[in-house]
C-alpha atoms as a PDB file:
ATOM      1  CA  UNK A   1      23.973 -30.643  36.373  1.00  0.00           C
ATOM      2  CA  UNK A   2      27.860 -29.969  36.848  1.00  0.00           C
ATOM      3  CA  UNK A   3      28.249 -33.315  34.626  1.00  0.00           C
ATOM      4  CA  UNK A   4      25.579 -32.989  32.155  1.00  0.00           C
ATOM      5  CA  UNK A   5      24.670 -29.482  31.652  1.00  0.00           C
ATOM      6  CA  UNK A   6      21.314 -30.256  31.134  1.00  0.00           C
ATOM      7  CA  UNK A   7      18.369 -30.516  32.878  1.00  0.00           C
ATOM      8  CA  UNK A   8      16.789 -33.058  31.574  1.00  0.00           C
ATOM      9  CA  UNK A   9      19.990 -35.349  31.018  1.00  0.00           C
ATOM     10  CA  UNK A  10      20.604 -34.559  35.024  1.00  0.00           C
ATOM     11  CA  UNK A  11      16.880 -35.779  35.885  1.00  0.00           C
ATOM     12  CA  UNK A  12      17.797 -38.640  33.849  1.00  0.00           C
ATOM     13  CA  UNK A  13      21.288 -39.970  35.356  1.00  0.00           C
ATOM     14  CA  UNK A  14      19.868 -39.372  39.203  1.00  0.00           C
ATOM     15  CA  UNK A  15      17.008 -41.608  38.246  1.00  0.00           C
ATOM     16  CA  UNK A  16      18.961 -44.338  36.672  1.00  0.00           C
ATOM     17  CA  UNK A  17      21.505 -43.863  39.929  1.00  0.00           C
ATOM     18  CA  UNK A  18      18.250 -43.901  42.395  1.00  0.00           C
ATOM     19  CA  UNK A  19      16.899 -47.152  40.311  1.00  0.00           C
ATOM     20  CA  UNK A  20      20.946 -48.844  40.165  1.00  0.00           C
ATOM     21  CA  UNK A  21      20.764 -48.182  44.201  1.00  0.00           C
ATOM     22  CA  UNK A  22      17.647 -49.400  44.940  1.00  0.00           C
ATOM     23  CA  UNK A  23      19.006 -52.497  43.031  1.00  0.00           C
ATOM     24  CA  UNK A  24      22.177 -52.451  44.738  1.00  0.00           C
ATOM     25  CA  UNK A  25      21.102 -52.037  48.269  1.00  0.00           C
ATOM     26  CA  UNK A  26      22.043 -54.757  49.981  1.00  0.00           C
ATOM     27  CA  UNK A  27      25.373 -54.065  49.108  1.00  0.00           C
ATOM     28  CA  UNK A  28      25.728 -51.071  51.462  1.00  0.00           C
ATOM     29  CA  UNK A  29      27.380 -51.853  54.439  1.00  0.00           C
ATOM     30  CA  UNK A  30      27.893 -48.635  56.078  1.00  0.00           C
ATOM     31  CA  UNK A  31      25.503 -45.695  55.827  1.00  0.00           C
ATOM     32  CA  UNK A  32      28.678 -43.283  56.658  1.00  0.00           C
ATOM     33  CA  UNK A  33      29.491 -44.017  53.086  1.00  0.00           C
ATOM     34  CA  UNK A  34      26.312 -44.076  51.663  1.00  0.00           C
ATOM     35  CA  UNK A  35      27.306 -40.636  49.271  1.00  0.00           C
ATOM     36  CA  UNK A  36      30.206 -41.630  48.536  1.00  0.00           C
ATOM     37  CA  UNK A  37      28.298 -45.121  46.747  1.00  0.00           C
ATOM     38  CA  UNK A  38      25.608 -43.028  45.294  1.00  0.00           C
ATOM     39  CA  UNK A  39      28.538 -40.930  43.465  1.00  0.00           C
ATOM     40  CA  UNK A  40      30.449 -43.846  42.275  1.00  0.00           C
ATOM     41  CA  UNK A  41      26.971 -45.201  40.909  1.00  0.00           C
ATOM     42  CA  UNK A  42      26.346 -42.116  39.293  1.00  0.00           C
ATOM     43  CA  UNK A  43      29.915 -41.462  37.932  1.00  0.00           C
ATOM     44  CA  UNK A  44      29.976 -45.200  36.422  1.00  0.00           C
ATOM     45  CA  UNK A  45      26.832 -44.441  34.859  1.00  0.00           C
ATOM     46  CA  UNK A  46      27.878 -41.114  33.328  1.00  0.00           C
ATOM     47  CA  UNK A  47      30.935 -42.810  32.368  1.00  0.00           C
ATOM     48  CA  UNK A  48      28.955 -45.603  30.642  1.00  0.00           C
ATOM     49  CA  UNK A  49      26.712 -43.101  28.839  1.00  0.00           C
ATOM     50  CA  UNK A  50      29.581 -40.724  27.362  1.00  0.00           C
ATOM     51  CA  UNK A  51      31.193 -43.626  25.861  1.00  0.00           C
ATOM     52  CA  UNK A  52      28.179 -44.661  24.467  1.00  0.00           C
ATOM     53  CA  UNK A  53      27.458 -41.593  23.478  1.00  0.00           C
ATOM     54  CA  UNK A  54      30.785 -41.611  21.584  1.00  0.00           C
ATOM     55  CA  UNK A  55      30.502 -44.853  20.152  1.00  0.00           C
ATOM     56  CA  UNK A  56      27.214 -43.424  18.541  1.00  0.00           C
ATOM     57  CA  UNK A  57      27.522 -39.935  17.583  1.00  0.00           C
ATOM     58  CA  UNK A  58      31.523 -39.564  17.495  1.00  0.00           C
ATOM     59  CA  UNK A  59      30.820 -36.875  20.417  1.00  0.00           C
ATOM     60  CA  UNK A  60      29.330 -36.807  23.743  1.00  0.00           C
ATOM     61  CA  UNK A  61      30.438 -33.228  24.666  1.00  0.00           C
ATOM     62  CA  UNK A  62      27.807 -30.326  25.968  1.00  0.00           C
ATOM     63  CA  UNK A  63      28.278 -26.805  23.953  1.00  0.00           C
ATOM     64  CA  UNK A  64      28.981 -23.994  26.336  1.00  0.00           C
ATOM     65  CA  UNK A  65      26.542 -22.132  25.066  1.00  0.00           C
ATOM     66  CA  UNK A  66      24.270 -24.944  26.680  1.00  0.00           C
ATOM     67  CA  UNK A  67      25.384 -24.494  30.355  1.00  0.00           C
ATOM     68  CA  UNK A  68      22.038 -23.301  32.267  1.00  0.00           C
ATOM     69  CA  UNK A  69      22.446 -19.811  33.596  1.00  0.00           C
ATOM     70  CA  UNK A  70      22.429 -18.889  37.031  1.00  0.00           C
ATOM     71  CA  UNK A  71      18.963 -18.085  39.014  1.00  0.00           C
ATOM     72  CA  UNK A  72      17.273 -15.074  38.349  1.00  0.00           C
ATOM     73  CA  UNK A  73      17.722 -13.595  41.618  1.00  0.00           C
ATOM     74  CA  UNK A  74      21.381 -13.131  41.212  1.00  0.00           C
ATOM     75  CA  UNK A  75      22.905  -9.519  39.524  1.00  0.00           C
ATOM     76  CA  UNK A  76      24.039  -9.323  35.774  1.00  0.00           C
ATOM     77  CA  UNK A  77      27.521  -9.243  36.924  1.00  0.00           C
ATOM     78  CA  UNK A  78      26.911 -12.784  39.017  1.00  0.00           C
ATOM     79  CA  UNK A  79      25.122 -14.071  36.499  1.00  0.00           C
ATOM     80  CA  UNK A  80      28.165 -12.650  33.920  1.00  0.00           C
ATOM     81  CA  UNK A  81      30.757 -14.278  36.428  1.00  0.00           C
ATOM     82  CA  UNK A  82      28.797 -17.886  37.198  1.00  0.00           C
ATOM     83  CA  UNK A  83      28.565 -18.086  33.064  1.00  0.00           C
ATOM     84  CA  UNK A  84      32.307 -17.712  32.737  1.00  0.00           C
ATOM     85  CA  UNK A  85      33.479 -19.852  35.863  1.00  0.00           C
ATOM     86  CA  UNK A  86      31.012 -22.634  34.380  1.00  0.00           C
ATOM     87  CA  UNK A  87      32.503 -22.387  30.954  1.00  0.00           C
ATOM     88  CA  UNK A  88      36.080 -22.440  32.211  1.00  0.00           C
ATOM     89  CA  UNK A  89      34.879 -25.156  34.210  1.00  0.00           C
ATOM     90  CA  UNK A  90      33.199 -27.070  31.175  1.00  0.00           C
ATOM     91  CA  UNK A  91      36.676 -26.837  29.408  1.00  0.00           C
ATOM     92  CA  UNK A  92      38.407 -28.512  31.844  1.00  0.00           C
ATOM     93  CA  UNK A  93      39.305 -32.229  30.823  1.00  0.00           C
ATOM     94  CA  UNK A  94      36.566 -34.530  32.307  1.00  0.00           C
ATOM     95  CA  UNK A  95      38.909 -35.936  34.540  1.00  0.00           C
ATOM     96  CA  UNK A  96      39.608 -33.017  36.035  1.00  0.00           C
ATOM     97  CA  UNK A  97      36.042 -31.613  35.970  1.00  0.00           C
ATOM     98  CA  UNK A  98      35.284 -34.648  37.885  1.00  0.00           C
ATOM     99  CA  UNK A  99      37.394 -34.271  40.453  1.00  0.00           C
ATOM    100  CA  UNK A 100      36.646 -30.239  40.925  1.00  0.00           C
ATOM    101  CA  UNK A 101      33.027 -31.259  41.433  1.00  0.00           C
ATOM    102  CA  UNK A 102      33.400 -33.614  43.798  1.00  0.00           C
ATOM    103  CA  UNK A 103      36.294 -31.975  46.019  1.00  0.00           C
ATOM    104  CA  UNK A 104      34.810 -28.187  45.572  1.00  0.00           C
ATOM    105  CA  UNK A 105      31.045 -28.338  44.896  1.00  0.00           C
ATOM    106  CA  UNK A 106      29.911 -31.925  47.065  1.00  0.00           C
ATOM    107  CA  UNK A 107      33.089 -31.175  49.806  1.00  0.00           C
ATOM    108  CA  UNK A 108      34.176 -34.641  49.440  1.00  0.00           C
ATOM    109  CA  UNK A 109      37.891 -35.181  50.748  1.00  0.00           C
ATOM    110  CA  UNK A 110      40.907 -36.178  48.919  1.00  0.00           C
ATOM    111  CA  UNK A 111      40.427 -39.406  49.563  1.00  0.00           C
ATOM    112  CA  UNK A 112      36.123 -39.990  49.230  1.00  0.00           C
ATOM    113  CA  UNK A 113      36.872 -38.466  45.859  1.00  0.00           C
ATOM    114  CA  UNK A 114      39.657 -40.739  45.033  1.00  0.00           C
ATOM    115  CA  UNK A 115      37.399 -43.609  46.330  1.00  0.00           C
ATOM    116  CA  UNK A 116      34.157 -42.196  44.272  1.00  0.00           C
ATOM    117  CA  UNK A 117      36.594 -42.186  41.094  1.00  0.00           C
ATOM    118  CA  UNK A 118      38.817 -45.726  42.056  1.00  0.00           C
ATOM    119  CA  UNK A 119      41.422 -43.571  41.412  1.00  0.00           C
ATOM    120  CA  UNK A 120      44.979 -42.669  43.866  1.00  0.00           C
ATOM    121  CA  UNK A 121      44.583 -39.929  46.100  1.00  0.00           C
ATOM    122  CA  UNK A 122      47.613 -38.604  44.625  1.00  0.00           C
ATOM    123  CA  UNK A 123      45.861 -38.673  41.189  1.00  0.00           C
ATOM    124  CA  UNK A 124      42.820 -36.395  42.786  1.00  0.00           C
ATOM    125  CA  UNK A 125      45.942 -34.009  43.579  1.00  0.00           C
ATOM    126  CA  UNK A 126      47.247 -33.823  40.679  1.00  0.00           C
ATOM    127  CA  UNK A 127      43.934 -33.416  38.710  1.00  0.00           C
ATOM    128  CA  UNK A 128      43.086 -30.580  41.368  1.00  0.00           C
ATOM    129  CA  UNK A 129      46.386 -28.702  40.962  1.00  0.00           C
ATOM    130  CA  UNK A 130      46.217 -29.361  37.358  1.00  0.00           C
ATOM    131  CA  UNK A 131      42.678 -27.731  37.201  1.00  0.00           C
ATOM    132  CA  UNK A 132      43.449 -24.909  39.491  1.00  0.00           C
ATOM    133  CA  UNK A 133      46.707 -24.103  37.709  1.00  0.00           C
ATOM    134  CA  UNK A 134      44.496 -23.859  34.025  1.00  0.00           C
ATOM    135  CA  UNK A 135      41.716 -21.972  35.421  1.00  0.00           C
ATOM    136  CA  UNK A 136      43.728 -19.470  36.806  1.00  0.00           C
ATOM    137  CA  UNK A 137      46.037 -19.008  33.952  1.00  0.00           C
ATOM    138  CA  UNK A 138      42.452 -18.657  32.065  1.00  0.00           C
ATOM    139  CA  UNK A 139      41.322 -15.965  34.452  1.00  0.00           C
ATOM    140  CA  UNK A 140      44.850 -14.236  34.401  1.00  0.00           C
ATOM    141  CA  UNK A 141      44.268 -14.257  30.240  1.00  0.00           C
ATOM    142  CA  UNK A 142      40.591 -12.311  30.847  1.00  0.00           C
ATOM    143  CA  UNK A 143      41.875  -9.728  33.104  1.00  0.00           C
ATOM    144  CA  UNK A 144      44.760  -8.812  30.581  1.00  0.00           C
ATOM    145  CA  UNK A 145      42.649  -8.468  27.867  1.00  0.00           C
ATOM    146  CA  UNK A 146      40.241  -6.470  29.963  1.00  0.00           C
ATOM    147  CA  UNK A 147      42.969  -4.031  30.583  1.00  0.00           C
ATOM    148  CA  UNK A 148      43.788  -4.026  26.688  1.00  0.00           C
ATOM    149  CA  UNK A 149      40.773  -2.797  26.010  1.00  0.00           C
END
């Protein structure tokens, strides 16, 4: 969901991951990693569809007004607050998006999510503190203009 924002695009990309695996699977050699392979099959795949995507359409981005909204059992002012963290979130380059999902929403380390990415650690760094630093220059922005008004 984090990558997609859709449903039914989500449903799709874990079944083409689940079918890629199942495929794959004699190519696991440690089941301590076995997360770590599922992500890197996912992200290739996701990867692999936005470019097609591009190639096609000239796109391949989500509108924010898209992003699925929180469950029902949550207040208007966590629903309010999980609608502007995702679309901060959503407007953060896909690298870094990428990286935010797997360090802060899966709790992959530094290095699983430089390894799920074939990316430097260093790189997952700098997309982190790159991310951080823009969404909380984005939140600072909000809270001045809700004083303003």
């Amino acid at each position: 969901m984090v990558l997609s924002h859709k449903r039914d695009v989500a449903d799709d990309l874990v079944q083409s991951t689940c079918v890629r695996a199942l495929e794959r699977s004699a190519h696991v050699l440690d089941s301590a990693g076995v997360d770590r392979w599922l992500f890197s099959i996912l992200h290739s795949i996701w990867v692999n569809e936005l470019r097609a995507q591009h190639v096609r359409q000239g796109q391949g981005f989500v509108d924010a007004s898209e992003l699925d909204t929180p469950a029902d059992a949550f207040s208007f002012e966590d629903k309010h607050w999980h609608t502007q963290v995702m679309q901060r979130v959503k407007r953060l380059p896909e690298a870094q998006r990428n990286a935010v999902f797997l360090v802060y929403v899966e709790g992959f380390t530094y290095q699983e999510a430089a390894m799920t990415l074939s990316v430097p650690v260093g790189t997952i760094m700098s997309r982190l503190a790159s991310a951080r630093l823009t969404l909380a220059q984005h939140a600072g922005k909000s809270s001045r203009q809700g004083e303003k008004k």
